[in-house]
PDB file of N, CA and C in Angstrom:
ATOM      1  N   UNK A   1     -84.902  40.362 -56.783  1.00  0.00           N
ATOM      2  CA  UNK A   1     -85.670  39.249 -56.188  1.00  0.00           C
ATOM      3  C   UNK A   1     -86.115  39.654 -54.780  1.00  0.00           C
ATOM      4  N   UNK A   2     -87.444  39.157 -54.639  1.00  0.00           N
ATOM      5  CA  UNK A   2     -87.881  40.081 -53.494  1.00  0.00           C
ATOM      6  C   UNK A   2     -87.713  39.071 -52.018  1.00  0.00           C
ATOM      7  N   UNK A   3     -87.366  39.127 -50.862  1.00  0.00           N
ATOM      8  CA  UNK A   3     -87.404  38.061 -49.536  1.00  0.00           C
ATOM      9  C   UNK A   3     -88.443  36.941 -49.946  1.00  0.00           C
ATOM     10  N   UNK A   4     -89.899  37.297 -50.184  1.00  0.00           N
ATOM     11  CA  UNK A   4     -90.396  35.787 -50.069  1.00  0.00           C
ATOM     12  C   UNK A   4     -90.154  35.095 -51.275  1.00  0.00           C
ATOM     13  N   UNK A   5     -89.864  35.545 -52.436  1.00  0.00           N
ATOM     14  CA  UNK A   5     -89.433  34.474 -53.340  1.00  0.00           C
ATOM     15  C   UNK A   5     -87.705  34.130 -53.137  1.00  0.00           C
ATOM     16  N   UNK A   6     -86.996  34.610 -52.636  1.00  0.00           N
ATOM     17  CA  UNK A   6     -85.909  33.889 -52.315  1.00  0.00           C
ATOM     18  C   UNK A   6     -86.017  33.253 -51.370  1.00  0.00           C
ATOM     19  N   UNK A   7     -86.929  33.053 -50.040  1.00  0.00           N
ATOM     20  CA  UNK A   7     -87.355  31.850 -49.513  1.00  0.00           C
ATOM     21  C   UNK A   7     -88.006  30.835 -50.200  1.00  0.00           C
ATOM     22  N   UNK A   8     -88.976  31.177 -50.896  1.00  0.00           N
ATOM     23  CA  UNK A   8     -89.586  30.140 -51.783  1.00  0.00           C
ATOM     24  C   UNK A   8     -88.138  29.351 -52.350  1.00  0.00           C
ATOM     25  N   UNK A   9     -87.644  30.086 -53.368  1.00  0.00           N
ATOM     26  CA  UNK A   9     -86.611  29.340 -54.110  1.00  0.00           C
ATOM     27  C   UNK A   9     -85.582  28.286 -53.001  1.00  0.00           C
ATOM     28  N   UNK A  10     -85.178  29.164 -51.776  1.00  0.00           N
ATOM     29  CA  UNK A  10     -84.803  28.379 -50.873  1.00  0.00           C
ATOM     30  C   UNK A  10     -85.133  27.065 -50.113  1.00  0.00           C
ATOM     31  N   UNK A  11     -86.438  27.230 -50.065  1.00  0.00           N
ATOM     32  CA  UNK A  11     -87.257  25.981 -49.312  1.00  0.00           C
ATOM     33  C   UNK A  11     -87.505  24.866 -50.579  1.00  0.00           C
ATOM     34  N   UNK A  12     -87.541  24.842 -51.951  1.00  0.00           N
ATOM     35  CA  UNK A  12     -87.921  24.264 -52.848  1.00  0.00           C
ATOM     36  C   UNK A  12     -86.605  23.627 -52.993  1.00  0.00           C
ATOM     37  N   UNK A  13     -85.373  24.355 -53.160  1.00  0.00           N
ATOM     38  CA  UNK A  13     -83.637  24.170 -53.292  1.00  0.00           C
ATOM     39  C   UNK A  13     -83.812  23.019 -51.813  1.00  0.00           C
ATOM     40  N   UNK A  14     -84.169  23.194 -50.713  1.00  0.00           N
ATOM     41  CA  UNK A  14     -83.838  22.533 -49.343  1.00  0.00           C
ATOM     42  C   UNK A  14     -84.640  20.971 -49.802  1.00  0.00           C
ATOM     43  N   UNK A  15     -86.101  20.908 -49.892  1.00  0.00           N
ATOM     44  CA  UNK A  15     -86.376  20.106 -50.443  1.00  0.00           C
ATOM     45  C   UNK A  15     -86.134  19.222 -51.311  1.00  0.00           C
ATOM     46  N   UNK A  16     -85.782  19.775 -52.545  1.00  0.00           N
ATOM     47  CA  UNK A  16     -85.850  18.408 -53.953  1.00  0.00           C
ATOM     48  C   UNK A  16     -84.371  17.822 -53.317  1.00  0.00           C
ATOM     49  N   UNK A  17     -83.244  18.662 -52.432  1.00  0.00           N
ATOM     50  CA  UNK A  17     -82.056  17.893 -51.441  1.00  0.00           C
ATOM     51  C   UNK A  17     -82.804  17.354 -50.992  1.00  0.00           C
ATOM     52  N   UNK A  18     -83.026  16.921 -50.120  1.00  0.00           N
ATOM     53  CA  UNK A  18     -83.661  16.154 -48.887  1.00  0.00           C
ATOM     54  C   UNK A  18     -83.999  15.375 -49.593  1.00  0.00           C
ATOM     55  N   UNK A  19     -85.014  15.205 -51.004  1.00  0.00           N
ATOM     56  CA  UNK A  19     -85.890  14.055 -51.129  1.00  0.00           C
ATOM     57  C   UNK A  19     -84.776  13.557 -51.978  1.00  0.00           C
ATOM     58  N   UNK A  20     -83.671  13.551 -52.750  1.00  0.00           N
ATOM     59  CA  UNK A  20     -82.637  13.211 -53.436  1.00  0.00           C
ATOM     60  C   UNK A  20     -82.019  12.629 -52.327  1.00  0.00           C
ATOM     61  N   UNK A  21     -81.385  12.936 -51.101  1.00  0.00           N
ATOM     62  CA  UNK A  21     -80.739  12.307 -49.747  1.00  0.00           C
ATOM     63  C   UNK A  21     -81.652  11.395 -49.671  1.00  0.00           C
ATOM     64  N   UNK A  22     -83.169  11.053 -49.669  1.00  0.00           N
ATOM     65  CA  UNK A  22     -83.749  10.007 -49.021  1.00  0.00           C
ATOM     66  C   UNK A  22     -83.837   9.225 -50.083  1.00  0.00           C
ATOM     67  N   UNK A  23     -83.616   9.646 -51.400  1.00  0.00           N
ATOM     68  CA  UNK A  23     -83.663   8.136 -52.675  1.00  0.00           C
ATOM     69  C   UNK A  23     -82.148   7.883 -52.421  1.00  0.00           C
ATOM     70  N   UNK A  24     -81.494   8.169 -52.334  1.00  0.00           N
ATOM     71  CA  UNK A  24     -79.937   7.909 -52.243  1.00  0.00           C
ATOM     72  C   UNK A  24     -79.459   7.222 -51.252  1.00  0.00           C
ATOM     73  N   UNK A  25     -80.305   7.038 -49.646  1.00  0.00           N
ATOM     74  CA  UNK A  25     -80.450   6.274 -48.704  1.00  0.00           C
ATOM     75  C   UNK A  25     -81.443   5.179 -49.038  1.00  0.00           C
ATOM     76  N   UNK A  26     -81.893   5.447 -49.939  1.00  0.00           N
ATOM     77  CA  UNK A  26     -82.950   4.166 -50.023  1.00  0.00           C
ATOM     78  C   UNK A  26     -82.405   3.181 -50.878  1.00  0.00           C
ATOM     79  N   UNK A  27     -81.713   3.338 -51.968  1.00  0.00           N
ATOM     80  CA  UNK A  27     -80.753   3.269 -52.766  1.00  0.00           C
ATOM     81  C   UNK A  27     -79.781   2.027 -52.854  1.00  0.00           C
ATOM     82  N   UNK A  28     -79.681   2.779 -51.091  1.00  0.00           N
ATOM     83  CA  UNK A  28     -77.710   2.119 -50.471  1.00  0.00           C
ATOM     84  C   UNK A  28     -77.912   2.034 -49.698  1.00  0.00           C
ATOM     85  N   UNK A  29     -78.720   1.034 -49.313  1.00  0.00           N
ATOM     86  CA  UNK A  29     -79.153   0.376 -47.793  1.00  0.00           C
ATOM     87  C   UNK A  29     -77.448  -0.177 -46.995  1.00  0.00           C
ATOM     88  N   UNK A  30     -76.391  -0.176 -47.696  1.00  0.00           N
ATOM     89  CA  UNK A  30     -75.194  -0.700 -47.288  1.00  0.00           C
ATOM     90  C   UNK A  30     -74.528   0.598 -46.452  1.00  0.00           C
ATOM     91  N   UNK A  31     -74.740   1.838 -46.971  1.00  0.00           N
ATOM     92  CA  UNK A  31     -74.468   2.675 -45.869  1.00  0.00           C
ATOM     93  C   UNK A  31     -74.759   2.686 -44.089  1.00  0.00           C
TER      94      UNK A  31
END
Protein backbone atom coordinates (compact mmCIF):
# COMPACT_ATOMS: atom_id res chain seq x y z
CA UNK A 1 0.00 0.00 0.00
CA UNK A 2 1.49 3.04 -1.17
CA UNK A 3 1.57 6.63 1.49
CA UNK A 4 -1.24 8.37 -0.37
CA UNK A 5 -3.65 5.63 -0.28
CA UNK A 6 -3.02 4.88 3.30
CA UNK A 7 -3.84 8.49 3.91
CA UNK A 8 -6.78 8.27 1.82
CA UNK A 9 -7.93 5.14 3.76
CA UNK A 10 -6.98 7.16 6.88
CA UNK A 11 -8.86 10.37 6.31
CA UNK A 12 -12.06 8.34 5.07
CA UNK A 13 -11.50 5.87 8.55
CA UNK A 14 -11.22 9.68 10.49
CA UNK A 15 -14.33 10.77 8.86
CA UNK A 16 -17.27 8.17 8.63
CA UNK A 17 -15.86 8.48 12.98
CA UNK A 18 -16.56 11.88 13.25
CA UNK A 19 -19.83 11.79 11.32
CA UNK A 20 -20.95 8.55 13.52
CA UNK A 21 -19.73 10.88 16.86
CA UNK A 22 -22.01 13.66 15.47
CA UNK A 23 -25.25 11.20 14.87
CA UNK A 24 -24.52 9.77 18.27
CA UNK A 25 -24.48 13.39 19.79
CA UNK A 26 -27.40 14.20 17.99
CA UNK A 27 -28.97 11.14 19.15
CA UNK A 28 -28.36 11.84 23.02
CA UNK A 29 -28.98 15.26 23.48
CA UNK A 30 -28.92 14.02 27.42
CA UNK A 31 -25.20 13.80 27.28
Amino acid sequence: MTMRSSYAVLGAGMLFVGFAVGIFIALHPAI
